[in-house]
PDB file of N, CA and C in Angstrom:
ATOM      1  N   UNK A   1     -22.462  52.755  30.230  1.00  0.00           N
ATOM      2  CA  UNK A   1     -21.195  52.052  30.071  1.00  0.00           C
ATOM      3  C   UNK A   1     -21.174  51.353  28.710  1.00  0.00           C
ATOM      4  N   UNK A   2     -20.267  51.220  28.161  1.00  0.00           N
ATOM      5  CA  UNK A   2     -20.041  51.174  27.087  1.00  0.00           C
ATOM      6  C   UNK A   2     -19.599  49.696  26.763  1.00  0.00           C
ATOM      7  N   UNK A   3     -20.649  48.101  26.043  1.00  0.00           N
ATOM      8  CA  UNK A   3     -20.229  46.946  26.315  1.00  0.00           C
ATOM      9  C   UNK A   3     -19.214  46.523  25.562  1.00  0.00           C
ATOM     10  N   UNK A   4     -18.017  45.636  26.428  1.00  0.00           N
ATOM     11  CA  UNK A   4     -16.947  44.929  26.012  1.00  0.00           C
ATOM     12  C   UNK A   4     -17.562  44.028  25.261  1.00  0.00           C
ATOM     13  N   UNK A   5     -16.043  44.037  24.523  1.00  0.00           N
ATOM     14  CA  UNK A   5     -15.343  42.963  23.505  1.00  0.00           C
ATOM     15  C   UNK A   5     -14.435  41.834  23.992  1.00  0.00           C
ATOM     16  N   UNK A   6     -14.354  40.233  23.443  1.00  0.00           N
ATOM     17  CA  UNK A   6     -13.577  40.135  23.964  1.00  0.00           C
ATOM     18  C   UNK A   6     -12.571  39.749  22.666  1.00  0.00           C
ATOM     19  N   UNK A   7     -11.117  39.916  22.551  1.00  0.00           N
ATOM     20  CA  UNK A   7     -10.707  39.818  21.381  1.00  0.00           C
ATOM     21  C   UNK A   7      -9.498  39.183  21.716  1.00  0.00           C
ATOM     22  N   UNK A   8      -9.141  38.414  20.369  1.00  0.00           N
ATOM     23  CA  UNK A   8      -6.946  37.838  20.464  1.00  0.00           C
ATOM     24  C   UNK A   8      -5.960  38.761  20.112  1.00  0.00           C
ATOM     25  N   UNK A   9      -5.098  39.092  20.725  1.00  0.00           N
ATOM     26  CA  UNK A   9      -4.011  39.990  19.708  1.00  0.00           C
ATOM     27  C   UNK A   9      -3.108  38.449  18.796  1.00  0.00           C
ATOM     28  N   UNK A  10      -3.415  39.511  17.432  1.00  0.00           N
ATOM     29  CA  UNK A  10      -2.727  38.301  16.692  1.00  0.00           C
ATOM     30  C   UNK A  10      -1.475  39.032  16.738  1.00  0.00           C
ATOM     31  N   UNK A  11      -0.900  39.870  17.060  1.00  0.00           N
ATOM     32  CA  UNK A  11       0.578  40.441  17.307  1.00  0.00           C
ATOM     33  C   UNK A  11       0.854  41.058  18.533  1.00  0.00           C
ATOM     34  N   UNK A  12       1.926  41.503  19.273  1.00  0.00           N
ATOM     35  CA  UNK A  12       2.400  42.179  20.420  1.00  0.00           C
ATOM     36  C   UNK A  12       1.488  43.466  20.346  1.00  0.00           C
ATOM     37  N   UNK A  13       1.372  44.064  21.244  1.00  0.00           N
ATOM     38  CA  UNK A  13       0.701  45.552  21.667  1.00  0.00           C
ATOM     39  C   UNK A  13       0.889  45.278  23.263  1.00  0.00           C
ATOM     40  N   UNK A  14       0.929  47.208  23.086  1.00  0.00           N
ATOM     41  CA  UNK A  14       0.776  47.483  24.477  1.00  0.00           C
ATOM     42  C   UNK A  14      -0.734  47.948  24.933  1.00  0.00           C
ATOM     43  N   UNK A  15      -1.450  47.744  25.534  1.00  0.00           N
ATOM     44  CA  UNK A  15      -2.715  48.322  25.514  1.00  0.00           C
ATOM     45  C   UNK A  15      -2.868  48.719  27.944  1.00  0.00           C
ATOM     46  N   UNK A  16      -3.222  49.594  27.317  1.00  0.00           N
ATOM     47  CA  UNK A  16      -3.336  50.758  28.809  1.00  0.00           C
ATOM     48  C   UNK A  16      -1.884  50.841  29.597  1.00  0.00           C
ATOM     49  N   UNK A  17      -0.907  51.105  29.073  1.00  0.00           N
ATOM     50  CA  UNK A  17       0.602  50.873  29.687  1.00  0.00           C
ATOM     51  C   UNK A  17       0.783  49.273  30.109  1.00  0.00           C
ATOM     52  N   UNK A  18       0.419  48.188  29.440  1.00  0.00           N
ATOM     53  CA  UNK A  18       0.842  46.923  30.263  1.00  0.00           C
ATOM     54  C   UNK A  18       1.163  45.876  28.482  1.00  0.00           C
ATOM     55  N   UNK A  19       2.462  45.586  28.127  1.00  0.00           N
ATOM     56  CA  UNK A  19       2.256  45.326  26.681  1.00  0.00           C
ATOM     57  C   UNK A  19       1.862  43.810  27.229  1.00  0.00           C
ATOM     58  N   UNK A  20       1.683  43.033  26.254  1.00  0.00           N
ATOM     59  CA  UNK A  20       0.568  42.078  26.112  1.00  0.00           C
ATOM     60  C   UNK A  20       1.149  41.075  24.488  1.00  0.00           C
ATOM     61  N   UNK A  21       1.222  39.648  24.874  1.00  0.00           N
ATOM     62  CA  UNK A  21       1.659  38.930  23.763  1.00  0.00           C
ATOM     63  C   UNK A  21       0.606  38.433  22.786  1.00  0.00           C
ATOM     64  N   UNK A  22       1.248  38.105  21.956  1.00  0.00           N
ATOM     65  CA  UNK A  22       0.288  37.732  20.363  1.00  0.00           C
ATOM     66  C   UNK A  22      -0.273  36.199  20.854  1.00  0.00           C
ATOM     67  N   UNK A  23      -1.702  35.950  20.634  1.00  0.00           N
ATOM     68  CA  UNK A  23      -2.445  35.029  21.376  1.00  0.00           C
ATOM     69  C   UNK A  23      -2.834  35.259  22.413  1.00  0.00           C
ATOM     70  N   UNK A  24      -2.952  36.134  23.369  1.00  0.00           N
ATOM     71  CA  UNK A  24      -3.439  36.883  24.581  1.00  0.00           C
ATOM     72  C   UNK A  24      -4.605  36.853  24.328  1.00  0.00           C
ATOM     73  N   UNK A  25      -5.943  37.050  25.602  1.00  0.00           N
ATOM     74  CA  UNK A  25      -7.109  37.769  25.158  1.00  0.00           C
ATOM     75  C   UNK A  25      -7.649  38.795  26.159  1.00  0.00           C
ATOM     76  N   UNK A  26      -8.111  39.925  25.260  1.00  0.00           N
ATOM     77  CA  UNK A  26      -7.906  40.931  26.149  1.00  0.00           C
ATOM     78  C   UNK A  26      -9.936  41.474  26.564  1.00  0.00           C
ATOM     79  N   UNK A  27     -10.318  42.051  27.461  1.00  0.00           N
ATOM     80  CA  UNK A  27     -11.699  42.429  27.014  1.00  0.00           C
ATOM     81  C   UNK A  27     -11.574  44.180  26.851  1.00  0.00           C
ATOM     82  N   UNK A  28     -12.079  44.485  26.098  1.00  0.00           N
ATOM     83  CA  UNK A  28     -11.521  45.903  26.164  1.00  0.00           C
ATOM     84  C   UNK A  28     -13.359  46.558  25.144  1.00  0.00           C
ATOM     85  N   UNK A  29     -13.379  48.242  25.150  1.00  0.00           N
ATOM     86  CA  UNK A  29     -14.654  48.736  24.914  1.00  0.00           C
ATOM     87  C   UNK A  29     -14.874  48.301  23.093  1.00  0.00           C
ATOM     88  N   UNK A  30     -16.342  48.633  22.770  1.00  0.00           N
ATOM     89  CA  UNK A  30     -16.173  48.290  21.406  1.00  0.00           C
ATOM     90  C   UNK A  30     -15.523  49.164  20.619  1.00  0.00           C
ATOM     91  N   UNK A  31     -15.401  50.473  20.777  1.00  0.00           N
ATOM     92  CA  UNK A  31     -14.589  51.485  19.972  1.00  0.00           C
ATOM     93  C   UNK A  31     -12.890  50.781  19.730  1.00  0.00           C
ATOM     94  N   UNK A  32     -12.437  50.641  20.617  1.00  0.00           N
ATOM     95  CA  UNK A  32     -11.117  50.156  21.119  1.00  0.00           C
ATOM     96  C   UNK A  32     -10.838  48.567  20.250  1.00  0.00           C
ATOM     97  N   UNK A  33     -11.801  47.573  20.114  1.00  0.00           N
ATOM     98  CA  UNK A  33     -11.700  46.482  19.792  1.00  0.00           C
ATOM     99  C   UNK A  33     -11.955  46.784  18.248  1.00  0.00           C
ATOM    100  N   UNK A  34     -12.805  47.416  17.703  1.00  0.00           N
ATOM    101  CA  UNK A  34     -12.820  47.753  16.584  1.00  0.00           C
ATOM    102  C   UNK A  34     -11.229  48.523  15.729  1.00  0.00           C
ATOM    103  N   UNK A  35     -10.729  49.358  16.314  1.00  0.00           N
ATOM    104  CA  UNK A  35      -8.958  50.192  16.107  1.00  0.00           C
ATOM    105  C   UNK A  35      -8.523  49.030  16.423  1.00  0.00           C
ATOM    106  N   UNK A  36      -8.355  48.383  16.946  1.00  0.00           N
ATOM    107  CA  UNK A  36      -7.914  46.647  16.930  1.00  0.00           C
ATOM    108  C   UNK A  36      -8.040  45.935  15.866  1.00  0.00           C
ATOM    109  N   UNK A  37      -9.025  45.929  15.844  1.00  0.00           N
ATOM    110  CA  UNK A  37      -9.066  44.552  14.497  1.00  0.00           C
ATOM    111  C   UNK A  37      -8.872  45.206  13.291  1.00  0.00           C
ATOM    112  N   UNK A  38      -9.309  46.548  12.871  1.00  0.00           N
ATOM    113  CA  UNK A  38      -9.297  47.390  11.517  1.00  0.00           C
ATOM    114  C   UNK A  38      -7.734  47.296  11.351  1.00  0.00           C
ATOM    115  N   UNK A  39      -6.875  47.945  12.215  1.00  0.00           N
ATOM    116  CA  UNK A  39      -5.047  47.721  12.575  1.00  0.00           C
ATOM    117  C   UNK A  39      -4.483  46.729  12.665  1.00  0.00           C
ATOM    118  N   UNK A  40      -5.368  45.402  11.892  1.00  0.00           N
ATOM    119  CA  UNK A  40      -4.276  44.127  11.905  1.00  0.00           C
ATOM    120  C   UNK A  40      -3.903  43.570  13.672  1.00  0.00           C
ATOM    121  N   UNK A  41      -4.126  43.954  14.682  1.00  0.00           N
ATOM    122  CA  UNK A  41      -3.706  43.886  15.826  1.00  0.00           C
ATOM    123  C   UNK A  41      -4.381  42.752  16.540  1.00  0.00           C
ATOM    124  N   UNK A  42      -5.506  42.527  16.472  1.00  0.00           N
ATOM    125  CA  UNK A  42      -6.288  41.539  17.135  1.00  0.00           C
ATOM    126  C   UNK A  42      -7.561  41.304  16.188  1.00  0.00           C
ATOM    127  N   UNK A  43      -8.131  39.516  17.036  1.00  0.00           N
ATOM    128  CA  UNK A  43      -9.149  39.116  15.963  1.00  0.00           C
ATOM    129  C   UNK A  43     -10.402  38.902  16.927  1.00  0.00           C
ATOM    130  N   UNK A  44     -11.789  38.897  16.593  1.00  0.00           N
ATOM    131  CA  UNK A  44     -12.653  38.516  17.685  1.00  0.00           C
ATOM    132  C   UNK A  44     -12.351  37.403  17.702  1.00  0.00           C
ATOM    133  N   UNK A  45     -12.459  37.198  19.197  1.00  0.00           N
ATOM    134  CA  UNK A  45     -12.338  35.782  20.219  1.00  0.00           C
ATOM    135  C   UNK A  45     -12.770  34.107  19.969  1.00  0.00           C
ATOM    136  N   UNK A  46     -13.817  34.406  19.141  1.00  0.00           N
ATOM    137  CA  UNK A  46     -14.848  33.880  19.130  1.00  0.00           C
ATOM    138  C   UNK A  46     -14.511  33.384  17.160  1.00  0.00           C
ATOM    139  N   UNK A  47     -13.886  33.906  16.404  1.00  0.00           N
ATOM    140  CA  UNK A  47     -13.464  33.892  15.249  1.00  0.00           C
ATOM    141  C   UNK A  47     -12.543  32.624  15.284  1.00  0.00           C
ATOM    142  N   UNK A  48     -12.959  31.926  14.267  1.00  0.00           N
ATOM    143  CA  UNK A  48     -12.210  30.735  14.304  1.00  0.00           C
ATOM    144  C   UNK A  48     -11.076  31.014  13.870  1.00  0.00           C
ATOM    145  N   UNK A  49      -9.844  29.798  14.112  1.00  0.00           N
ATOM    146  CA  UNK A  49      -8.332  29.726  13.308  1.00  0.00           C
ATOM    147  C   UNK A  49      -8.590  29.586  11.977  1.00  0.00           C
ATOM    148  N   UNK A  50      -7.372  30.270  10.873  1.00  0.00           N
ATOM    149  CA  UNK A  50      -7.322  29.938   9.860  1.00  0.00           C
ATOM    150  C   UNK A  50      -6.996  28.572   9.559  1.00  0.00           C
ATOM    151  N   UNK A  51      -7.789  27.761   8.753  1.00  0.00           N
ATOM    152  CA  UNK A  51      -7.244  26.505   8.340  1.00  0.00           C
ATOM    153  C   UNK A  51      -6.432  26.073   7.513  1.00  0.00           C
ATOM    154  N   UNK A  52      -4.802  25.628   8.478  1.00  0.00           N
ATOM    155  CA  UNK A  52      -3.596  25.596   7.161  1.00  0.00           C
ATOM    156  C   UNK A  52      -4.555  24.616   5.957  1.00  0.00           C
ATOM    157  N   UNK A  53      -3.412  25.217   4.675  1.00  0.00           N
ATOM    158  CA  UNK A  53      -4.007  24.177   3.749  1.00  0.00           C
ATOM    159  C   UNK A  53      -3.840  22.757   3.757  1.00  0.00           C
ATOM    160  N   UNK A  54      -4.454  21.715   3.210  1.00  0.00           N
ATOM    161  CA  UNK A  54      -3.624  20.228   3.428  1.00  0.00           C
ATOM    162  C   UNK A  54      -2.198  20.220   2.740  1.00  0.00           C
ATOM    163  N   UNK A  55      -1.613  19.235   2.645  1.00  0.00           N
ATOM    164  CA  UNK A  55      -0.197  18.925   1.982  1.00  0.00           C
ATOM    165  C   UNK A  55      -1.068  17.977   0.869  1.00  0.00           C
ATOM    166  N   UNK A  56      -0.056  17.630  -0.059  1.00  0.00           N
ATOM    167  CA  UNK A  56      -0.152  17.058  -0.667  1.00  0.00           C
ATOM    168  C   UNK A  56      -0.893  17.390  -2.056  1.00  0.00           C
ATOM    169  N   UNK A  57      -1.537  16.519  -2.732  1.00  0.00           N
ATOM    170  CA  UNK A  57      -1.663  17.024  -4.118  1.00  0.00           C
ATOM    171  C   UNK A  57      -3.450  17.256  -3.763  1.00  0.00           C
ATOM    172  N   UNK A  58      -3.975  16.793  -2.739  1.00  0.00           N
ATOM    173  CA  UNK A  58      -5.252  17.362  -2.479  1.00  0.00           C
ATOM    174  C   UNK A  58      -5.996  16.202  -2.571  1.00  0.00           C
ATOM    175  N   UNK A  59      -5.908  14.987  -3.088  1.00  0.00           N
ATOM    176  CA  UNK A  59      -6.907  14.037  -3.014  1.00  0.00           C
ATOM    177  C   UNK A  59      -7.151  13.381  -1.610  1.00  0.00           C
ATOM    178  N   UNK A  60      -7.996  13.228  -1.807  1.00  0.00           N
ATOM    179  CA  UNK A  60      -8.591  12.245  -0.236  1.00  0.00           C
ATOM    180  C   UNK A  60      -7.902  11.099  -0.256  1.00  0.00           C
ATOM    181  N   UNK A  61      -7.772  11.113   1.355  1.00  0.00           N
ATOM    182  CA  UNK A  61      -7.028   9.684   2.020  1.00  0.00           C
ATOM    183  C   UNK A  61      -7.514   8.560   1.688  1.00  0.00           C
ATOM    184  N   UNK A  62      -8.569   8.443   1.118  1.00  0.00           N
ATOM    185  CA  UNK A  62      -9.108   7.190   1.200  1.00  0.00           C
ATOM    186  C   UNK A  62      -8.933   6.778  -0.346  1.00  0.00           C
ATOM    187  N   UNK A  63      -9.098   7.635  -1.037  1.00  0.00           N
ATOM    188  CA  UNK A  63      -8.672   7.389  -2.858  1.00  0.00           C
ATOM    189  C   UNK A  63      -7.295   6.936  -3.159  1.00  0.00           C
ATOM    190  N   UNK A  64      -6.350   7.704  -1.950  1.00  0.00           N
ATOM    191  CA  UNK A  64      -5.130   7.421  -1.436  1.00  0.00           C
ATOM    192  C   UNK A  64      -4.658   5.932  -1.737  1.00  0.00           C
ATOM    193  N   UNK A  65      -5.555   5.347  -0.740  1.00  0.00           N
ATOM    194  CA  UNK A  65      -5.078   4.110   0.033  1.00  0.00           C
ATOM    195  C   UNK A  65      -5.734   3.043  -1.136  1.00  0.00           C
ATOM    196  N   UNK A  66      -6.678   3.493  -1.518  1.00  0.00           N
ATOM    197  CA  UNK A  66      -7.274   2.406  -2.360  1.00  0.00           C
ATOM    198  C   UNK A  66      -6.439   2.013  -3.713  1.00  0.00           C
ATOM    199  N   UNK A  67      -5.691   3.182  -4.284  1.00  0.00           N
ATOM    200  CA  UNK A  67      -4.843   3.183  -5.241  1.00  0.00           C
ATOM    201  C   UNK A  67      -3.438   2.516  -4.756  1.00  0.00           C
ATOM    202  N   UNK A  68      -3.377   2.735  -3.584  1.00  0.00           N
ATOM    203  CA  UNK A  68      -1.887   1.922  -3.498  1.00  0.00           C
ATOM    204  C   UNK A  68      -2.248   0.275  -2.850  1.00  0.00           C
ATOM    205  N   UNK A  69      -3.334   0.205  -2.427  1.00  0.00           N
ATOM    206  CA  UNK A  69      -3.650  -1.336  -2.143  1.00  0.00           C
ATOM    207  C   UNK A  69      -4.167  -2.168  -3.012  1.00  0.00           C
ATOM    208  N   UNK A  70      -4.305  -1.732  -4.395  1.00  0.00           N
ATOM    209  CA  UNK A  70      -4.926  -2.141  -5.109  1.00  0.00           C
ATOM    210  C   UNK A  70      -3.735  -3.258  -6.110  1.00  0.00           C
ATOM    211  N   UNK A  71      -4.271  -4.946  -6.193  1.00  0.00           N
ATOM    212  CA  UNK A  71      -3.582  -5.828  -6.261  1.00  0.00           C
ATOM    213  C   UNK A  71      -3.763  -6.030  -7.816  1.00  0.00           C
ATOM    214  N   UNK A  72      -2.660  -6.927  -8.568  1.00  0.00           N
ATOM    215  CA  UNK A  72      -3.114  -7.247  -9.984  1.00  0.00           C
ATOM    216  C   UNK A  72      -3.057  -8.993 -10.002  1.00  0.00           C
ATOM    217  N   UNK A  73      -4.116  -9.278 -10.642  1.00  0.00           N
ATOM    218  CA  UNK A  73      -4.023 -10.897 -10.914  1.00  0.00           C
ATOM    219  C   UNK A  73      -3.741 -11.239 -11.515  1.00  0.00           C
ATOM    220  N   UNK A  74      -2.969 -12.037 -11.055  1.00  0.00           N
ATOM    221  CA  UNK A  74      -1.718 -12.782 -11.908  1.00  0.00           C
ATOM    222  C   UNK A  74      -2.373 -13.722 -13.272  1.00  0.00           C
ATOM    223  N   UNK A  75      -1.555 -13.697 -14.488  1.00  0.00           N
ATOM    224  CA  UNK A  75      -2.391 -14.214 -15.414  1.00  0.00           C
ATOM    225  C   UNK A  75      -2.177 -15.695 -15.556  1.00  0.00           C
ATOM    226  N   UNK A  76      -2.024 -16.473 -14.801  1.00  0.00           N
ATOM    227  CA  UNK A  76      -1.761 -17.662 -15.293  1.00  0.00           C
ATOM    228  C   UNK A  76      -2.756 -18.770 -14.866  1.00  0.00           C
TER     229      UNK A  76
END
């Protein structure tokens, strides 16, 4: 027998006559999971999310905060 995969469809498919939504997880043989993932269709299971990028101009929160809390003394 031939050992499963277990994988996400990152898009719609139908797989054995039953279609199946994007984020699903399916276990299916390794031949099969491989025409999967090579076809854009699904990702291994186990494969982390892509990490959106941050917003902003990229500096850290804390360089952030220090620049805008930062007080001036008064000269007198």
């Amino acid at each position: 027998m031939t050992p499963m995969k277990s994988l996400v469809l990152i898009r719609p498919h139908t797989h054995a006559g039953k279609p199946h939504a994007a984020g699903e997880r399916l276990d299916v043989e390794r031949e099969t999971a491989d025409w999967l993932i090579a076809n854009g269709v699904a990702r291994h299971d186990r494969q982390p999310e892509p990490v959106p990028a941050p917003e902003g101009d990229g500096a850290p929160v804390e360089a952030i905060r220090s620049i805008t809390t930062q007080r001036k003394e008064s000269k007198s």
